[in-house]
C-alpha atoms as a PDB file:
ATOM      1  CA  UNK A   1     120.476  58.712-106.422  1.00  0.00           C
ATOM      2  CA  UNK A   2     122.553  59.769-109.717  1.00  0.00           C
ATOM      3  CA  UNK A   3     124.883  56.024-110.761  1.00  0.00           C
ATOM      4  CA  UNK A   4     128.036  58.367-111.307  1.00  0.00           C
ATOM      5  CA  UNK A   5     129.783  54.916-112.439  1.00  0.00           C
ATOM      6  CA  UNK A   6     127.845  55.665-115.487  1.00  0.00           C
ATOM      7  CA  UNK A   7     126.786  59.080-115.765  1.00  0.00           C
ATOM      8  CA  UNK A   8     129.515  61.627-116.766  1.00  0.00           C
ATOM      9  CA  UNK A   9     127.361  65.043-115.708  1.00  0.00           C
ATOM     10  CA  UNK A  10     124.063  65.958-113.675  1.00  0.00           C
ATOM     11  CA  UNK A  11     122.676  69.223-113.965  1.00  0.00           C
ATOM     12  CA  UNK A  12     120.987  70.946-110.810  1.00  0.00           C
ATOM     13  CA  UNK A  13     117.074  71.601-111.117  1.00  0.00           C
ATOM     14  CA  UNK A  14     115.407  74.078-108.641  1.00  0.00           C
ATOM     15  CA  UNK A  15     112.156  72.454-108.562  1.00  0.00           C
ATOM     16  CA  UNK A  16     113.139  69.336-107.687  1.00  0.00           C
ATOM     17  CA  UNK A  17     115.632  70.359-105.463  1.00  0.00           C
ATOM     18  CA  UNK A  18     117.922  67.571-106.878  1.00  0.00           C
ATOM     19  CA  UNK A  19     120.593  66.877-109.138  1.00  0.00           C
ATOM     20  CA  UNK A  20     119.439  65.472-112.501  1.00  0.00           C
ATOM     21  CA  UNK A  21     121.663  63.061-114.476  1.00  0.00           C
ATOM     22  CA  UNK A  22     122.460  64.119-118.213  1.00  0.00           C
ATOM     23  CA  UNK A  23     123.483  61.429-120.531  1.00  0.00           C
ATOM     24  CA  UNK A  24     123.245  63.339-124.286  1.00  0.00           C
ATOM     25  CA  UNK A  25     126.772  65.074-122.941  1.00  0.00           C
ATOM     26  CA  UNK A  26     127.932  67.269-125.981  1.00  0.00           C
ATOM     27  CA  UNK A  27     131.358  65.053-127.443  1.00  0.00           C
ATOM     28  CA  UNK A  28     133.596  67.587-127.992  1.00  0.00           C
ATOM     29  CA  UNK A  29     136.755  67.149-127.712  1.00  0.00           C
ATOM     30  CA  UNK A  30     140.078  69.330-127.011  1.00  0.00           C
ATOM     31  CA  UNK A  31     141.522  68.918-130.911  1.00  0.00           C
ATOM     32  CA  UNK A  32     138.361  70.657-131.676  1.00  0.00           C
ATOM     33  CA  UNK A  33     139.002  73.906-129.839  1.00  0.00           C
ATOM     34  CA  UNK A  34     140.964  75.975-132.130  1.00  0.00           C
ATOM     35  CA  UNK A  35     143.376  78.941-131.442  1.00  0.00           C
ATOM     36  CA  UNK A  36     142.967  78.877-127.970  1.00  0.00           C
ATOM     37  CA  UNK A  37     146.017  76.450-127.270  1.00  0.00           C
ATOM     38  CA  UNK A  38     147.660  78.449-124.052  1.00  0.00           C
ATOM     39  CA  UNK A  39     143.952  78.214-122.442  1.00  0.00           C
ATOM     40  CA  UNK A  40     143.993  74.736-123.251  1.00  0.00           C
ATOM     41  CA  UNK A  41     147.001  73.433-121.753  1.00  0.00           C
ATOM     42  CA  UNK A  42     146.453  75.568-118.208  1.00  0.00           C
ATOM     43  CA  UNK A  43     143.027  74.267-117.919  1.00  0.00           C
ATOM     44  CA  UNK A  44     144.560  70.575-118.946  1.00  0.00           C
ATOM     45  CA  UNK A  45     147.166  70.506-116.712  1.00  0.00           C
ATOM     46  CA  UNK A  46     145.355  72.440-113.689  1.00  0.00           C
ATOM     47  CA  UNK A  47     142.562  69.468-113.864  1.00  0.00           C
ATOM     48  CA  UNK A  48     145.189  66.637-114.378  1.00  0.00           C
ATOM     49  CA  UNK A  49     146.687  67.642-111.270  1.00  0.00           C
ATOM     50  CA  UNK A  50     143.055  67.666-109.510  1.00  0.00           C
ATOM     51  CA  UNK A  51     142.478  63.826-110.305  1.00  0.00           C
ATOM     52  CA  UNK A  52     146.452  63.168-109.572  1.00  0.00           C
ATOM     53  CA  UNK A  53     145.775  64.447-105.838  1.00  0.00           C
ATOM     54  CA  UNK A  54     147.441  67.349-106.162  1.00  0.00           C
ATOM     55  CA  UNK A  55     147.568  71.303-105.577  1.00  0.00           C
ATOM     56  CA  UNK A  56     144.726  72.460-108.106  1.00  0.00           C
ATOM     57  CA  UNK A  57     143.327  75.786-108.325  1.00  0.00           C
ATOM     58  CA  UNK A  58     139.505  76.833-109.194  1.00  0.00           C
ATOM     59  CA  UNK A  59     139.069  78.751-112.502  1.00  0.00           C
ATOM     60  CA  UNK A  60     137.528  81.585-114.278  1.00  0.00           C
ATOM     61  CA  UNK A  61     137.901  81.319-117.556  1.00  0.00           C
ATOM     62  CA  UNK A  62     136.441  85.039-118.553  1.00  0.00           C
ATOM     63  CA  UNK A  63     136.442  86.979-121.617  1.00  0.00           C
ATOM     64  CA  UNK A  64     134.364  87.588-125.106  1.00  0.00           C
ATOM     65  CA  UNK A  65     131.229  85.637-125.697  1.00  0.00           C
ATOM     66  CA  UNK A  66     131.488  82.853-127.877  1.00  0.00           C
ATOM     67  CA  UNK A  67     135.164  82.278-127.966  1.00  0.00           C
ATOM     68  CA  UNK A  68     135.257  78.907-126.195  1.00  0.00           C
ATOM     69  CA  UNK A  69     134.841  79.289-122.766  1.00  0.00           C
ATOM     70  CA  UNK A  70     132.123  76.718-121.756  1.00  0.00           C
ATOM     71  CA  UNK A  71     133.173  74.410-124.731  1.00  0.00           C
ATOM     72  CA  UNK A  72     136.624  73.801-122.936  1.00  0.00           C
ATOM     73  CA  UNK A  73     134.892  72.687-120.259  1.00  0.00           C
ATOM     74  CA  UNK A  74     133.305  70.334-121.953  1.00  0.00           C
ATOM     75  CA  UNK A  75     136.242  68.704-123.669  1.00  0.00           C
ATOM     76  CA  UNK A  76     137.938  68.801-120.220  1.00  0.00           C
ATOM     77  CA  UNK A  77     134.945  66.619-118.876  1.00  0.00           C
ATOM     78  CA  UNK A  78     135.527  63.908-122.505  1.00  0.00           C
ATOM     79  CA  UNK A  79     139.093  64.391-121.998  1.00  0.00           C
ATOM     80  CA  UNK A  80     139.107  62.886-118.552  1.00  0.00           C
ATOM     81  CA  UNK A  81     135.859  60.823-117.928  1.00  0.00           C
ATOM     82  CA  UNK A  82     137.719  57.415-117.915  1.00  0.00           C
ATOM     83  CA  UNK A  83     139.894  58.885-115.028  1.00  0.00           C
ATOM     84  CA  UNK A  84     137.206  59.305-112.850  1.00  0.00           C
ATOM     85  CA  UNK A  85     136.175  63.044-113.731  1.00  0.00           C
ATOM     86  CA  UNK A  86     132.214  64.359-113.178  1.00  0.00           C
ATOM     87  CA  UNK A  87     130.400  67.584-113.892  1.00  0.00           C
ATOM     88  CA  UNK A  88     127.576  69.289-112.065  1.00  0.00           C
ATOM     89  CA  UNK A  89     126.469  72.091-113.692  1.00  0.00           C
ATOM     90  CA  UNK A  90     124.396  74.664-111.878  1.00  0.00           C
ATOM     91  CA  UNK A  91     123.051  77.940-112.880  1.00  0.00           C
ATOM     92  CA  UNK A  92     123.393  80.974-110.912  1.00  0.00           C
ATOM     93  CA  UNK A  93     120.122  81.388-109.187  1.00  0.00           C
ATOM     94  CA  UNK A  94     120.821  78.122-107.759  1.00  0.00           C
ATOM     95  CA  UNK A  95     124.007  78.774-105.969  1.00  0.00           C
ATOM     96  CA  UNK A  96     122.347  78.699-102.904  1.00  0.00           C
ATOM     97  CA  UNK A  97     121.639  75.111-103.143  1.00  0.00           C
ATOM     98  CA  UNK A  98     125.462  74.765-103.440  1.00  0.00           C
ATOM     99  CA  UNK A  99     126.321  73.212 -99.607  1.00  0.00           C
ATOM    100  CA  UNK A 100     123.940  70.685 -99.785  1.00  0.00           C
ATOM    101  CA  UNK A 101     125.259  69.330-103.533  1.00  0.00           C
ATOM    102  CA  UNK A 102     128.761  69.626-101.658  1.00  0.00           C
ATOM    103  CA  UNK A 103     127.388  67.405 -98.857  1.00  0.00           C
ATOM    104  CA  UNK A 104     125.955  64.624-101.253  1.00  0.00           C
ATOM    105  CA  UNK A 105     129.300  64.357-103.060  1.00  0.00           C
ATOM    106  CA  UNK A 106     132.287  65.260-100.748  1.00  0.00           C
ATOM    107  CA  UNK A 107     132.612  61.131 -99.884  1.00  0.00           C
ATOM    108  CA  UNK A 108     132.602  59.914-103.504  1.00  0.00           C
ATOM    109  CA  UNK A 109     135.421  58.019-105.337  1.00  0.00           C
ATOM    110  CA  UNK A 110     135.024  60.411-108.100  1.00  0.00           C
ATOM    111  CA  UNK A 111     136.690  63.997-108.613  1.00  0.00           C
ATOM    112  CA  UNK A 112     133.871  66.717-109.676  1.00  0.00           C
ATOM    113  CA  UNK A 113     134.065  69.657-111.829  1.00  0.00           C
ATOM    114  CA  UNK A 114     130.828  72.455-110.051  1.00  0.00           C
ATOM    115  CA  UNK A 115     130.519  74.052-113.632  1.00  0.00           C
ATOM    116  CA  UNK A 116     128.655  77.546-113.480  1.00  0.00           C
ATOM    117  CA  UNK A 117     128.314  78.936-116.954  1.00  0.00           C
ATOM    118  CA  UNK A 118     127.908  82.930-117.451  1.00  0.00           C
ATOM    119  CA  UNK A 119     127.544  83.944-113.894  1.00  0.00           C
ATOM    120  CA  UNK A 120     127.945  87.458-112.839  1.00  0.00           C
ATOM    121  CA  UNK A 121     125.795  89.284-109.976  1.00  0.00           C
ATOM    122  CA  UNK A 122     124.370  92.428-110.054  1.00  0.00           C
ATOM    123  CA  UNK A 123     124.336  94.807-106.989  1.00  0.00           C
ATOM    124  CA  UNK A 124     122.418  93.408-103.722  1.00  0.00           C
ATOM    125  CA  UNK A 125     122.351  89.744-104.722  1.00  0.00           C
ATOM    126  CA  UNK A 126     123.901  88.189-102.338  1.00  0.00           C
ATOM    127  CA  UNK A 127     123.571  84.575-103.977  1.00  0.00           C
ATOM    128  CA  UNK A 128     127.524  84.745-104.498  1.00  0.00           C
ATOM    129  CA  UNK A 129     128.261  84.156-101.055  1.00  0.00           C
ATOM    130  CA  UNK A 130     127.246  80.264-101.087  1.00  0.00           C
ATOM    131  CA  UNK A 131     129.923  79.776-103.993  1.00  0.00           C
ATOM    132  CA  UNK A 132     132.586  81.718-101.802  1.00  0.00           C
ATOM    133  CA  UNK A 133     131.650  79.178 -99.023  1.00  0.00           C
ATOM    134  CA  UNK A 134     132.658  75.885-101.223  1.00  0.00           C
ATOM    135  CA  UNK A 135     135.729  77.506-102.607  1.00  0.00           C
ATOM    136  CA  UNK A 136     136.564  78.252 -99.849  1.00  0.00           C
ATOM    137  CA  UNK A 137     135.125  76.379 -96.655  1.00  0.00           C
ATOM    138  CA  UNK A 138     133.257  78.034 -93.184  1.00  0.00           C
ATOM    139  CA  UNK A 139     133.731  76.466 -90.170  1.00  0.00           C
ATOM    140  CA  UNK A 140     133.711  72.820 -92.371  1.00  0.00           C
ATOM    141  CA  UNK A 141     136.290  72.679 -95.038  1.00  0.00           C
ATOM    142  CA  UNK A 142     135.870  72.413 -98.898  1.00  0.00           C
ATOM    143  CA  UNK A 143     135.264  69.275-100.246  1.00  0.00           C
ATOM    144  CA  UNK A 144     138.994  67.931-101.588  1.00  0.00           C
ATOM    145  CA  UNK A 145     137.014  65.763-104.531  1.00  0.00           C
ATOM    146  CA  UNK A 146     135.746  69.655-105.959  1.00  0.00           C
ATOM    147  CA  UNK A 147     136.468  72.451-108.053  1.00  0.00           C
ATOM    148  CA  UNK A 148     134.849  75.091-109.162  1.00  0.00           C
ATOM    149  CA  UNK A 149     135.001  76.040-113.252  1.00  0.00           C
ATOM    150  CA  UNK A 150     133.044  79.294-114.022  1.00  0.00           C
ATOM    151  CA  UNK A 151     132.505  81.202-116.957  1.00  0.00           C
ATOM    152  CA  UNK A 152     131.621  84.751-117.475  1.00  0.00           C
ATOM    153  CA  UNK A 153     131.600  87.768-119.520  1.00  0.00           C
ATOM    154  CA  UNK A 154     133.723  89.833-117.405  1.00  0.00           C
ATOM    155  CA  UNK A 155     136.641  89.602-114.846  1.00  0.00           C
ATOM    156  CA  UNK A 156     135.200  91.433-112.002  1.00  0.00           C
ATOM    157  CA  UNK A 157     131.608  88.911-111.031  1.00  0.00           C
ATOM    158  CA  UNK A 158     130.208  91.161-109.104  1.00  0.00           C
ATOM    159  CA  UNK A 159     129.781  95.298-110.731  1.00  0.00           C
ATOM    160  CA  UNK A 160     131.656  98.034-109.438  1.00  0.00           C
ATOM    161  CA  UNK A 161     130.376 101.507-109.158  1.00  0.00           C
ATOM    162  CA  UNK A 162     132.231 104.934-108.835  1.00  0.00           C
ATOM    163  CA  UNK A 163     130.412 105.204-105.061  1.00  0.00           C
ATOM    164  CA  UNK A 164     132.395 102.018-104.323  1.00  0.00           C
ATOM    165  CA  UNK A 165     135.299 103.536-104.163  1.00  0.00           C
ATOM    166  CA  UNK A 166     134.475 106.245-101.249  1.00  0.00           C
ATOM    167  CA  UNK A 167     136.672 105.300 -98.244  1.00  0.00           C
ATOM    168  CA  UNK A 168     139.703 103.951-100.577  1.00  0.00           C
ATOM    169  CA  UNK A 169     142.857 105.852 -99.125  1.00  0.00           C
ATOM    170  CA  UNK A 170     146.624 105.651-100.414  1.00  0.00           C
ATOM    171  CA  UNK A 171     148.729 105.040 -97.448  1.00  0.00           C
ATOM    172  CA  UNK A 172     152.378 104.897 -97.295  1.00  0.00           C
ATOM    173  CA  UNK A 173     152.550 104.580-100.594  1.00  0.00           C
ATOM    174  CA  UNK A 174     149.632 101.521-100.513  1.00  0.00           C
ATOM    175  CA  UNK A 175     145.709 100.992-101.819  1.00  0.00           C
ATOM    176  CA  UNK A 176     143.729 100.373 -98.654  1.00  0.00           C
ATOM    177  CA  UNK A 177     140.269  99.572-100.696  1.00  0.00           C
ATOM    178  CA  UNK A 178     137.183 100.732 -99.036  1.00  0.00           C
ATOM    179  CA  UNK A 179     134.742  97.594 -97.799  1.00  0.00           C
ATOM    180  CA  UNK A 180     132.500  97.901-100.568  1.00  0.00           C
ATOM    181  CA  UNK A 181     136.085  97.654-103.448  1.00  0.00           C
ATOM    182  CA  UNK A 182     137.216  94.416-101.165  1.00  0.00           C
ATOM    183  CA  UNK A 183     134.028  92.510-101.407  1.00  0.00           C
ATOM    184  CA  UNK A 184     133.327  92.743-104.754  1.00  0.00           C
ATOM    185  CA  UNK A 185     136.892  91.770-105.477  1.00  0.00           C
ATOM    186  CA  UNK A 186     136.855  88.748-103.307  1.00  0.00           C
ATOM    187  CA  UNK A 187     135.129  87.209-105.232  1.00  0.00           C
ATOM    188  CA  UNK A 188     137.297  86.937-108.212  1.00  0.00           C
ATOM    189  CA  UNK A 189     140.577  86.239-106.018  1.00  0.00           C
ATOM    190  CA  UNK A 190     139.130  83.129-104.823  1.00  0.00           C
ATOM    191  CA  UNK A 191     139.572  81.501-108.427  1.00  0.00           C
ATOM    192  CA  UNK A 192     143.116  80.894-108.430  1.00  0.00           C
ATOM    193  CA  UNK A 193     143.374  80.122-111.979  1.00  0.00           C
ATOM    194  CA  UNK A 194     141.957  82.796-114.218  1.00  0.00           C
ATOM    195  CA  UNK A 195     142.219  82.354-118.263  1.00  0.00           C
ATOM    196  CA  UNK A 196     141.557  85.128-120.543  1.00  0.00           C
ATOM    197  CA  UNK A 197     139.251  84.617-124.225  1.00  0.00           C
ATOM    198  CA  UNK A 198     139.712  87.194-126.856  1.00  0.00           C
ATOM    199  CA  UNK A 199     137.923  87.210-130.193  1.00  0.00           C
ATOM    200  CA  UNK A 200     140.386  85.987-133.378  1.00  0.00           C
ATOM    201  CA  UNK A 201     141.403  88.065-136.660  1.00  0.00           C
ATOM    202  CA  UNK A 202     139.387  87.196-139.311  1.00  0.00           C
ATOM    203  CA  UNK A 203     141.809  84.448-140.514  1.00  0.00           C
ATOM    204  CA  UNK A 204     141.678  82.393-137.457  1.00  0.00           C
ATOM    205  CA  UNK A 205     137.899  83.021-137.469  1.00  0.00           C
ATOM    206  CA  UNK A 206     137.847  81.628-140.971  1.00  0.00           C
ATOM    207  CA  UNK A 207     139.839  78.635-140.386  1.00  0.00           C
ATOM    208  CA  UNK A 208     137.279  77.897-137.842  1.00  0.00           C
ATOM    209  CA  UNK A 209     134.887  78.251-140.820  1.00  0.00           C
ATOM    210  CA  UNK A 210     136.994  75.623-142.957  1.00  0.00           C
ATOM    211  CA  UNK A 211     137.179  72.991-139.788  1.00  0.00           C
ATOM    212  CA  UNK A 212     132.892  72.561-140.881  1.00  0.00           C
ATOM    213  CA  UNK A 213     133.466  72.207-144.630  1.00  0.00           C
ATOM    214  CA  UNK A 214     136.812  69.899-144.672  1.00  0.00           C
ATOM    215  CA  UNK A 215     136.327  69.089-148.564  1.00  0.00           C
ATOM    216  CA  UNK A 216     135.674  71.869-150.288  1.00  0.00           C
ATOM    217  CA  UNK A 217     137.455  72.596-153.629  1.00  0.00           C
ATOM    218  CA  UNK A 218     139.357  76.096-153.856  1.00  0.00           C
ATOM    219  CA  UNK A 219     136.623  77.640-155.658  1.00  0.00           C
ATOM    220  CA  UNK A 220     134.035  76.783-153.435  1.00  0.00           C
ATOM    221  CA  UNK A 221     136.389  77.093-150.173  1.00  0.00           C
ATOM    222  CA  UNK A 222     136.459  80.955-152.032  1.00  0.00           C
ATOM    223  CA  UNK A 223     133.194  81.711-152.003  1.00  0.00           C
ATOM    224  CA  UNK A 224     132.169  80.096-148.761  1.00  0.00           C
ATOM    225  CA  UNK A 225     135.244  82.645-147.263  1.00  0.00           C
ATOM    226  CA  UNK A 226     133.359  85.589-148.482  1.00  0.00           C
ATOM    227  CA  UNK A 227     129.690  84.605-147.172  1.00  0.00           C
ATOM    228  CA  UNK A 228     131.591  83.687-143.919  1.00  0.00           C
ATOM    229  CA  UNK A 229     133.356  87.308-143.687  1.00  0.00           C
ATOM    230  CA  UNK A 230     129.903  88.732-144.237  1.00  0.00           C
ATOM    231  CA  UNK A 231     128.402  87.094-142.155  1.00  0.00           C
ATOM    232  CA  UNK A 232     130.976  87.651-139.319  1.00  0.00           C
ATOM    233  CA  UNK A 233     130.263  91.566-140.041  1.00  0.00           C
ATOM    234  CA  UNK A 234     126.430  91.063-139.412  1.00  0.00           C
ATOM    235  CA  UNK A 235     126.874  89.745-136.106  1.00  0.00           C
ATOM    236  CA  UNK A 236     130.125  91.608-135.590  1.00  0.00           C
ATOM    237  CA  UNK A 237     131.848  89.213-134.135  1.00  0.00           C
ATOM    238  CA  UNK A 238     134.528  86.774-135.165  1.00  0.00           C
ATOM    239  CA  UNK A 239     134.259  83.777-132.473  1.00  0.00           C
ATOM    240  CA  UNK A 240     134.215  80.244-132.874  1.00  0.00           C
ATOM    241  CA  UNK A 241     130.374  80.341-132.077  1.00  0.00           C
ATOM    242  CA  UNK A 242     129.934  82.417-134.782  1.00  0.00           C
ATOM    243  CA  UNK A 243     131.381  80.160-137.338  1.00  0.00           C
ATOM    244  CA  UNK A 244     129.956  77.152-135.881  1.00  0.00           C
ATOM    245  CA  UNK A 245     126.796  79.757-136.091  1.00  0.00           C
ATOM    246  CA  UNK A 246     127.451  80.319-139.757  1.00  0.00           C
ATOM    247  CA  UNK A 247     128.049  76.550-140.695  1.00  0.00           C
ATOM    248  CA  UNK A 248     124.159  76.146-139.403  1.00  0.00           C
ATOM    249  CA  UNK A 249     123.208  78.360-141.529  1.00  0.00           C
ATOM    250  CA  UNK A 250     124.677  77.577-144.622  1.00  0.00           C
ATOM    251  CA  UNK A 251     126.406  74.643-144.545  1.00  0.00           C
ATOM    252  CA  UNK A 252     123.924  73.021-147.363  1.00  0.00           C
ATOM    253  CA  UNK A 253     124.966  75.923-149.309  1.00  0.00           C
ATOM    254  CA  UNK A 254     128.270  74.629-149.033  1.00  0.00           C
ATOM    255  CA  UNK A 255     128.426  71.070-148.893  1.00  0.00           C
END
């Protein structure tokens, strides 16, 4: 049995069909996020209001890789710890293992975060279905000391095909979706909260940069810039993970 007096997250493993407690729990914080302020204070106040007892949604928090997603997550777990906030983490092959981790927990003193991280289903599995049952209850409700945070690449979870949309009909002026359209979009609706990543412009990607080299003179700040904007163009992309990617790289260069 996990002490959750003590342990801020447990992670799920398959093969022991058990939750396993993690206590190296990345430390970062909310000031660390950068440019992604609006996401910040929805997913802040949505989770304060979880702890308080109150209305709370689930949420997706969806959009281009690298730009923050599962780090504010994180920072929301640091953030409220001391108020009596847990994470489970669980991948997405697991998800069927779901109802039982809801059963262990649902009595607790403590409020948990289920935290799935880049989930998305392709056609025929069917593994979303146990995560539509804790959002949402069966013939037992949900758990009121849960929510679900998920991350993922895209909106939709669950890919839609130009076949799904056979039996859709416009009726009195309406969109009646066919059975396959409603099912796959189910799944999204039932995450009441939905945030949206983009990637930066290059300046908000560099003063990402600067955040990992916080004395630099002018003339090296300069230079550093330049390799940073190259490197940005290499990987074409301009996300936080990139420069945090970048200060791996060359941060001796730098220092």
């Amino acid at each position: 049995m996990i002490d959750w007096k003590s342990t801020k997250a447990a992670v799920y493993r398959a093969k022991k069909e058990g939750l396993k407690p993690v206590f190296d729990v990345d430390t970062i914080t909310l000031k660390d996020l950068l440019h992604i302020d609006e996401q910040k204070r929805a997913l802040y106040e949505n989770t304060q209001r979880f702890l308080e007892g109150r209305r709370a949604s689930h949420a997706l928090l969806w959009g281009s890789r690298g730009t923050g997603k599962s780090s504010l997550i994180k920072a929301i777990l640091n953030c409220f710890y001391e108020d009596g906030l847990r994470v489970i983490e669980i991948f997405r092959e697991d998800l069927g293992a779901l109802p039982n981790i809801s059963d262990e927990i649902r009595d607790l003193p403590y409020k948990f975060i289920i935290f799935c991280d880049d989930i998305s289903f392709e056609a025929g599995d069917a593994s979303y279905k146990a995560l539509k049952s804790v959002i949402e209850g069966s013939i037992e409700l949900p758990p009121k000391n849960v929510l679900v945070y998920a991350t993922s690449n895209r909106r939709h979870l669950i890919p839609e095909f130009h076949t799904d949309n056979e039996g859709t009909i416009i009726k009195s002026g309406e969109i009646h979706y066919s059975d396959n359209v409603e099912e796959k979009i189910s799944l999204s609706d039932r995450f009441g909260l939905w945030l949206s990543f983009y990637q930066g412009t290059i300046d908000e990607y560099l003063e990402v940069a600067d955040s990992y080299f916080p004395n630099l003179n002018d003339e090296k700040r300069a230079l550093m810039h330049e390799e940073a904007k190259r490197y940005a163009a290499l990987r074409a992309s301009r996300s936080a993970r990139t420069a945090k990617q970048f200060f791996e790289l060359f941060g001796d260069k730098f220092s």
